[in-house]
C-alpha atoms as a PDB file:
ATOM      1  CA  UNK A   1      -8.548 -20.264 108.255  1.00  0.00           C
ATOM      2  CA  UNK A   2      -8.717 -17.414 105.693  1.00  0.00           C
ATOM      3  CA  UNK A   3      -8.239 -18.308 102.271  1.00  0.00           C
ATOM      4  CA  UNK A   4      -4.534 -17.193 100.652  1.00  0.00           C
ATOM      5  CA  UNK A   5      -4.690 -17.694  97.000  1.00  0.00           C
ATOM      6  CA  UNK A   6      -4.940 -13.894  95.569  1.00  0.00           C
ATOM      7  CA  UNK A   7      -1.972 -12.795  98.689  1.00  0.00           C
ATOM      8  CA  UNK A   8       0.525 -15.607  97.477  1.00  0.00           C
ATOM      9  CA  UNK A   9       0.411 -14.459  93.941  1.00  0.00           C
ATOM     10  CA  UNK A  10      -0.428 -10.688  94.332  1.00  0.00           C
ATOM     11  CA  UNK A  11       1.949 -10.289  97.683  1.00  0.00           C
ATOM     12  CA  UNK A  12       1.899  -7.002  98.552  1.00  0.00           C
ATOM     13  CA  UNK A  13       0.347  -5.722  95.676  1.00  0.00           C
ATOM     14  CA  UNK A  14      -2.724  -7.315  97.179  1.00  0.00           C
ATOM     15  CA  UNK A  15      -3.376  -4.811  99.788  1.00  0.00           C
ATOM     16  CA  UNK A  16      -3.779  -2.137  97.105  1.00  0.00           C
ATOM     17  CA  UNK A  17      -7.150  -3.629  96.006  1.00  0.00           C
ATOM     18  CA  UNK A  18     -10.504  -2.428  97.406  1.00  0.00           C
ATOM     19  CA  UNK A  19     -11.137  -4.080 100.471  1.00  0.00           C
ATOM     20  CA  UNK A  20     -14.479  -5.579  99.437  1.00  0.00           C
ATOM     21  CA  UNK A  21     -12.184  -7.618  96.730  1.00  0.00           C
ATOM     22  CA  UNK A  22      -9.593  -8.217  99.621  1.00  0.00           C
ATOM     23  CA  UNK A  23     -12.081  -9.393 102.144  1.00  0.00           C
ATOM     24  CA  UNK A  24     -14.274 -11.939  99.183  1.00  0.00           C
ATOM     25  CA  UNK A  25     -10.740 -13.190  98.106  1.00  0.00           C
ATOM     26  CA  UNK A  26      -9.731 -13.938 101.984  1.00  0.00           C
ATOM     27  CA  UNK A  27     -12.971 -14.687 104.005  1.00  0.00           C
ATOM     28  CA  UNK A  28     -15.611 -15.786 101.679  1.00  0.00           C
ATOM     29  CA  UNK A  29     -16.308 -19.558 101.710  1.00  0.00           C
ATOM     30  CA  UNK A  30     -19.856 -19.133  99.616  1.00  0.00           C
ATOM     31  CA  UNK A  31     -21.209 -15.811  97.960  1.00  0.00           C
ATOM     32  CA  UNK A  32     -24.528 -14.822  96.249  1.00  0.00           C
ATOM     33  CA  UNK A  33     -25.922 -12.977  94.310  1.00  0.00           C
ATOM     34  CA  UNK A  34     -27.084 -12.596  90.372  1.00  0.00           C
ATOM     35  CA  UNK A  35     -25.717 -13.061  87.058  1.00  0.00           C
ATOM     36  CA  UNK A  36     -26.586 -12.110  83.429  1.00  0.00           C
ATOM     37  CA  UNK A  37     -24.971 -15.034  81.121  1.00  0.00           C
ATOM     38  CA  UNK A  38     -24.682 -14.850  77.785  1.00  0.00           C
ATOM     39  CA  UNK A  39     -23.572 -16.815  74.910  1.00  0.00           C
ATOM     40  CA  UNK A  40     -22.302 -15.705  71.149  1.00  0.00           C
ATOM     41  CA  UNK A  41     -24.742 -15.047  68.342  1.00  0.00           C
ATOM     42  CA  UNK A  42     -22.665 -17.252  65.915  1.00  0.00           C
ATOM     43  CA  UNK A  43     -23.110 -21.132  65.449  1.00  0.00           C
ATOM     44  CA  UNK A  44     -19.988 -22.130  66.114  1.00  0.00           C
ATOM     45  CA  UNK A  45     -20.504 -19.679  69.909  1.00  0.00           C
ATOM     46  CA  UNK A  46     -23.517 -21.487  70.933  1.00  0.00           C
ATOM     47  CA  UNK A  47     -22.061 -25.104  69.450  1.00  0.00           C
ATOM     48  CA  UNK A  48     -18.779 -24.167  71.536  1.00  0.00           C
ATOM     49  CA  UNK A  49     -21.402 -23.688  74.615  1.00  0.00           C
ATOM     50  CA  UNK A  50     -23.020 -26.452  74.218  1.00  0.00           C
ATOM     51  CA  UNK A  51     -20.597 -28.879  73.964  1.00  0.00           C
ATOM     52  CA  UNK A  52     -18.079 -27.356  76.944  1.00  0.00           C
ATOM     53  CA  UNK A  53     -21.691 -27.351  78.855  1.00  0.00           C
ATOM     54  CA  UNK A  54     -21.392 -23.716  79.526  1.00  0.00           C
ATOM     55  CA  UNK A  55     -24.421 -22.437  81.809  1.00  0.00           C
ATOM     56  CA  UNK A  56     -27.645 -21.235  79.479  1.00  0.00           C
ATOM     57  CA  UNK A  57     -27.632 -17.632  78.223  1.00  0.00           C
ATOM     58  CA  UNK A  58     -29.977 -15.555  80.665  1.00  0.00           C
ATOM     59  CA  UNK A  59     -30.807 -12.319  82.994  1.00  0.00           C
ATOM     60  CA  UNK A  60     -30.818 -11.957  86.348  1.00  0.00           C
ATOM     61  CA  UNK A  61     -29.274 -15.689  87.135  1.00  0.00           C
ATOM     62  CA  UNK A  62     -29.335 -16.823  91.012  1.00  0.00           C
ATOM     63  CA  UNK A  63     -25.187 -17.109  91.663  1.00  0.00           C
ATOM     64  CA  UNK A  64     -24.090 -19.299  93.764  1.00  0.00           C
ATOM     65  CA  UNK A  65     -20.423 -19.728  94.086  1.00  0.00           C
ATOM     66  CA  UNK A  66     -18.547 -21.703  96.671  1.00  0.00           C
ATOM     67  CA  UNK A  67     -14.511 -21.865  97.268  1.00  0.00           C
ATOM     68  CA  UNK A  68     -13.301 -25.207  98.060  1.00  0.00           C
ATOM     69  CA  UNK A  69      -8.846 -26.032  99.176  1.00  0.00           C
ATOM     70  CA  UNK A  70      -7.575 -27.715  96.497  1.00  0.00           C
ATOM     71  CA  UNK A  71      -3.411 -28.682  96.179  1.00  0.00           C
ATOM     72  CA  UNK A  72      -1.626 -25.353  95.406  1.00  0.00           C
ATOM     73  CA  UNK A  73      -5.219 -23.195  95.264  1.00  0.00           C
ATOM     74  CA  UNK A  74      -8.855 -23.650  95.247  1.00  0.00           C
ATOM     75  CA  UNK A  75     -11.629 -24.664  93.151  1.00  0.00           C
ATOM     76  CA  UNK A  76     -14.494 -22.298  92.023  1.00  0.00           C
ATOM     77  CA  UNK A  77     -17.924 -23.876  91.744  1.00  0.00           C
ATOM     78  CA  UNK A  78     -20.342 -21.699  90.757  1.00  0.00           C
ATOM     79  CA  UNK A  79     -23.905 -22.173  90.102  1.00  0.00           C
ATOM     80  CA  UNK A  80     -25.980 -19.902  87.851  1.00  0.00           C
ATOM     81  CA  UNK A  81     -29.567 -20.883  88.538  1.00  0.00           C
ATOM     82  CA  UNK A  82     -28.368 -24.487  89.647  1.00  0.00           C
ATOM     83  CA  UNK A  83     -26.287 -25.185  86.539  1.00  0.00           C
ATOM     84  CA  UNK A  84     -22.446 -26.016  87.764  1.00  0.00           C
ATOM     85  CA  UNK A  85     -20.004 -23.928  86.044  1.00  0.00           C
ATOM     86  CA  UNK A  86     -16.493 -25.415  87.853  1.00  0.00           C
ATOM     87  CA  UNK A  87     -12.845 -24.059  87.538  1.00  0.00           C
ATOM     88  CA  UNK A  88      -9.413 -24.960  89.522  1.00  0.00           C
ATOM     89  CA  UNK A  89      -7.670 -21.837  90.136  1.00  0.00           C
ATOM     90  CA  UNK A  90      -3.603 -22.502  91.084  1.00  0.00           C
ATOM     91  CA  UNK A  91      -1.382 -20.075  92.177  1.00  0.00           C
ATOM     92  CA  UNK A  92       1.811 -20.138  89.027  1.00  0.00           C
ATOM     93  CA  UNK A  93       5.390 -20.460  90.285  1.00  0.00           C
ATOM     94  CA  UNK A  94       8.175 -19.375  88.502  1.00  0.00           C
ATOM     95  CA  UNK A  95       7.483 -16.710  86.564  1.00  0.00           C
ATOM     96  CA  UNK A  96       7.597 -13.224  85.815  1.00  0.00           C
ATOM     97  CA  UNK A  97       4.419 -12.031  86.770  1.00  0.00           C
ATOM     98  CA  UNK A  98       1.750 -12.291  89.215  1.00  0.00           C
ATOM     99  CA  UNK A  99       0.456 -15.899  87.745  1.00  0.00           C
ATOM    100  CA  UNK A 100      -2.384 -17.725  88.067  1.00  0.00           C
ATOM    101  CA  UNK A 101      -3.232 -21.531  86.817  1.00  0.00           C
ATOM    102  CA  UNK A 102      -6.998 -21.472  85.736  1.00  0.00           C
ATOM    103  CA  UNK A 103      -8.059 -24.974  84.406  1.00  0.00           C
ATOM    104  CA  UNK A 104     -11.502 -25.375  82.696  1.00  0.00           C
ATOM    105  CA  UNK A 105     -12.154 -28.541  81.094  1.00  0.00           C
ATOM    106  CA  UNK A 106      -8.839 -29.807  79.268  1.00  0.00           C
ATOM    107  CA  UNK A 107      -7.845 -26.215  78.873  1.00  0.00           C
ATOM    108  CA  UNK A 108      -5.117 -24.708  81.119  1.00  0.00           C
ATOM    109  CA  UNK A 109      -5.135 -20.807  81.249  1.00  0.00           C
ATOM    110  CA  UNK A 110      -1.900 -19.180  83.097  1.00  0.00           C
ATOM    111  CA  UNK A 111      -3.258 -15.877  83.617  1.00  0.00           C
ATOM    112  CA  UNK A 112      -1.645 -12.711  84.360  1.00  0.00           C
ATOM    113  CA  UNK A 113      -3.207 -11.413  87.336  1.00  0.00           C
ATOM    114  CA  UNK A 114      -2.770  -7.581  87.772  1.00  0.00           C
ATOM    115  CA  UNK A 115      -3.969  -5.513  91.190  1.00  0.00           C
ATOM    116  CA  UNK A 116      -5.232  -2.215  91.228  1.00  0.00           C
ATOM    117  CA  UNK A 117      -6.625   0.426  93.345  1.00  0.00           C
ATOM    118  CA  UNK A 118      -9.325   0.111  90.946  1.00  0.00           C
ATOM    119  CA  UNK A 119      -9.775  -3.683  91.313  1.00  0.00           C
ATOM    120  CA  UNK A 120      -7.731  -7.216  89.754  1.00  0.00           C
ATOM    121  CA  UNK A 121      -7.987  -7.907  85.794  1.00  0.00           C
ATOM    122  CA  UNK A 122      -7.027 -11.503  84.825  1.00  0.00           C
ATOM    123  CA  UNK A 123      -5.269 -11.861  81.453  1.00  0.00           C
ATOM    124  CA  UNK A 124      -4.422 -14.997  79.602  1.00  0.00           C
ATOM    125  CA  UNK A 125      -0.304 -15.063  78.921  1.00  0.00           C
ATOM    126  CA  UNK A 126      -0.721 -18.636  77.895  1.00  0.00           C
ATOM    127  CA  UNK A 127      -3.226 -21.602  76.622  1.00  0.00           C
ATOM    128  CA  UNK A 128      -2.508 -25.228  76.288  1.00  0.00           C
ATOM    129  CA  UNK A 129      -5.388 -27.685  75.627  1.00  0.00           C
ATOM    130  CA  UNK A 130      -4.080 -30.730  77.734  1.00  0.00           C
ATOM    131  CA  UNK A 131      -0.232 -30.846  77.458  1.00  0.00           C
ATOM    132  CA  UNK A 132       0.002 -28.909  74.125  1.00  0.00           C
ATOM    133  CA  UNK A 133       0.568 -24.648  74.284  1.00  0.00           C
ATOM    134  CA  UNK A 134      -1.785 -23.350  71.835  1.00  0.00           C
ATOM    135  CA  UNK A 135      -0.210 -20.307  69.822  1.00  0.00           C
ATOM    136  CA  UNK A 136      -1.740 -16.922  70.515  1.00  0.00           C
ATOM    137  CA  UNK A 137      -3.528 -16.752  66.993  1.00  0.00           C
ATOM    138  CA  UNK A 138      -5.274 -19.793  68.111  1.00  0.00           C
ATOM    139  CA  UNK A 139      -6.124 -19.505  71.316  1.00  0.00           C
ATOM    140  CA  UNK A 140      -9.279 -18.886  73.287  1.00  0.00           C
ATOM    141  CA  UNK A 141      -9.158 -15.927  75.319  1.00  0.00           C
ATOM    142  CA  UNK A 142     -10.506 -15.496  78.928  1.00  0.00           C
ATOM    143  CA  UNK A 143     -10.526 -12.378  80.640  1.00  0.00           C
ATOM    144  CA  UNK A 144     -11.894 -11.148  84.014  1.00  0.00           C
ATOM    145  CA  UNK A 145     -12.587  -8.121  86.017  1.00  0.00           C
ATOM    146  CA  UNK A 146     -12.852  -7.670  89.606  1.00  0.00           C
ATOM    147  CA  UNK A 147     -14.270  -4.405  90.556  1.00  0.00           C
ATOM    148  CA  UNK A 148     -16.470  -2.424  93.286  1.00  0.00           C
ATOM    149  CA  UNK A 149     -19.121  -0.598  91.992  1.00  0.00           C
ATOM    150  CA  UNK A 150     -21.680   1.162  94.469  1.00  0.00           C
ATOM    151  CA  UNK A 151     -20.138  -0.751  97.611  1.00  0.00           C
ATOM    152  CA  UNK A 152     -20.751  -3.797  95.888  1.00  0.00           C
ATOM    153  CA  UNK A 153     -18.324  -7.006  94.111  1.00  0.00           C
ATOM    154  CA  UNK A 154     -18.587  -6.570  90.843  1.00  0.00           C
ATOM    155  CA  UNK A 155     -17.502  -9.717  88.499  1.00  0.00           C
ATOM    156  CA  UNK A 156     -17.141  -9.970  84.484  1.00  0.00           C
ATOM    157  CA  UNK A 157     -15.912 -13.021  82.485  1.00  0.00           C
ATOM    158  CA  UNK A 158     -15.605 -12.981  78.764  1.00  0.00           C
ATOM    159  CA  UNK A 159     -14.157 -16.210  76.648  1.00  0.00           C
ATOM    160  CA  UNK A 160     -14.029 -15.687  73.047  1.00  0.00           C
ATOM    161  CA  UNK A 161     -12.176 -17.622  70.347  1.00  0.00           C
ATOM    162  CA  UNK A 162     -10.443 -16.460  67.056  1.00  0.00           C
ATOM    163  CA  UNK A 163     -12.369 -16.642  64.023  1.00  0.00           C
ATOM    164  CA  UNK A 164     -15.479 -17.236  66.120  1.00  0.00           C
ATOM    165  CA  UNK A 165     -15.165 -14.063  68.681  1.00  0.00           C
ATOM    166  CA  UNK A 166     -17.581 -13.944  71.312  1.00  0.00           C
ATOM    167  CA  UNK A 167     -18.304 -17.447  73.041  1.00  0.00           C
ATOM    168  CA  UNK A 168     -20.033 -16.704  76.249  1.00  0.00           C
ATOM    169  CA  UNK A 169     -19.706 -14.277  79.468  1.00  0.00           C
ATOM    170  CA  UNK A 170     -21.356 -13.231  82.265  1.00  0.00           C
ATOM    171  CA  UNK A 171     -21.419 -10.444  84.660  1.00  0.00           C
ATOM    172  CA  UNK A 172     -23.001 -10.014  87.967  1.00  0.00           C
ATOM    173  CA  UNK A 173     -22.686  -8.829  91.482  1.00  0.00           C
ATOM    174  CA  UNK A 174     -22.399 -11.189  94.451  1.00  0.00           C
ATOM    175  CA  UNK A 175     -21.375 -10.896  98.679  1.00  0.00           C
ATOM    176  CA  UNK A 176     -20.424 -13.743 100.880  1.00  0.00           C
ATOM    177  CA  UNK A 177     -23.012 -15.738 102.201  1.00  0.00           C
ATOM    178  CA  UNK A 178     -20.818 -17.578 104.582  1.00  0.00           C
ATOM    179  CA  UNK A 179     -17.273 -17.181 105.955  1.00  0.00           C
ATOM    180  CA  UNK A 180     -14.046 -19.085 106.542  1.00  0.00           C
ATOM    181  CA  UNK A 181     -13.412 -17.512 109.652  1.00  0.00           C
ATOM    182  CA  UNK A 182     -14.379 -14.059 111.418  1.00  0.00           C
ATOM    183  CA  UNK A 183     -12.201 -11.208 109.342  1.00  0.00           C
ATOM    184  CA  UNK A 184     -12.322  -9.341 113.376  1.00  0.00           C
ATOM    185  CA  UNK A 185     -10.034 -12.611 113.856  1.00  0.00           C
ATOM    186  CA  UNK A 186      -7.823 -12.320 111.593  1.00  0.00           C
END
């Protein structure tokens, strides 16, 4: 059964994407490929890192990343040389824009999700930290870009905080490995 998170919030705004995007967002149960993490220079970056247990700065990182059903969306585990980096990604109801629920620890990001021909950009709207919205000033940020670069996914995450700035990040290509179902099926 293909996957249908990205379609239910994007709707038709979905099929305006590259179809290497389309087809990792709809057939791809596991994808590989390779990462460069890093963390922020500051302290308070690499104390934030530690303590969320954010994967260890480094180049060229084996990624792993599998999508698993979850109620109302899926959940991301990815692997960056074998250490677990997991999100639950929900698609948002009710509002304005294409939404999307990302949960990382006790933090809840609704996202803005945005489809181009050039690729999707994720945008937090919103932060709470458990059941508490954390003003703009003082939230973290966490952006991400979906593009294709040389017929290939290309993926970038960036999380910084105020006052701190950079936290951590990575960027890296990756393919699917294995697939829900046949896309000739579908």
């Amino acid at each position: 059964m293909p996957r249908i998170l990205y379609q239910t919030i994007l709707g038709e705004s979905f099929k305006q994407v590259p179809a290497r995007i389309r087809e990792m967002h709809t057939f791809a149960r596991r994808a590989a490929g390779t990462a460069n993490v890093w963390w922020g220079a500051s302290a308070a970056a690499r104390l934030i890192c530690r303590l969320a247990s954010l994967p260890q700065a480094q180049n060229h990182a084996r990624l792993e990343t599998s999508f698993a059903d979850i109620d109302g969306g899926e959940r991301w585990i990815r692997r960056f040389d074998g250490q677990p980096f997991m999100t639950d990604m929900i698609a948002g109801k009710d509002e304005a824009f294409p939404c999307m629920l990302e949960r990382l620890g006790p933090f809840l990001f609704k996202m803005r999700v945005t489809a181009s021909t050039s690729g999707i950009d994720l945008t937090p709207e919103h932060v709470f930290l458990g059941p508490v919205k954390i003003p703009k000033a003082l939230a973290p940020r966490a952006t991400g870009r979906e593009r294709v670069e040389d017929d290939r996914y290309r993926l970038s995450v960036e999380v910084s905080f105020p006052l701190v700035g950079k936290v951590f990040g990575y960027e890296g290509t990756i393919e699917p490995c294995e697939l829900v179902s046949d896309p000739e099926l579908a």
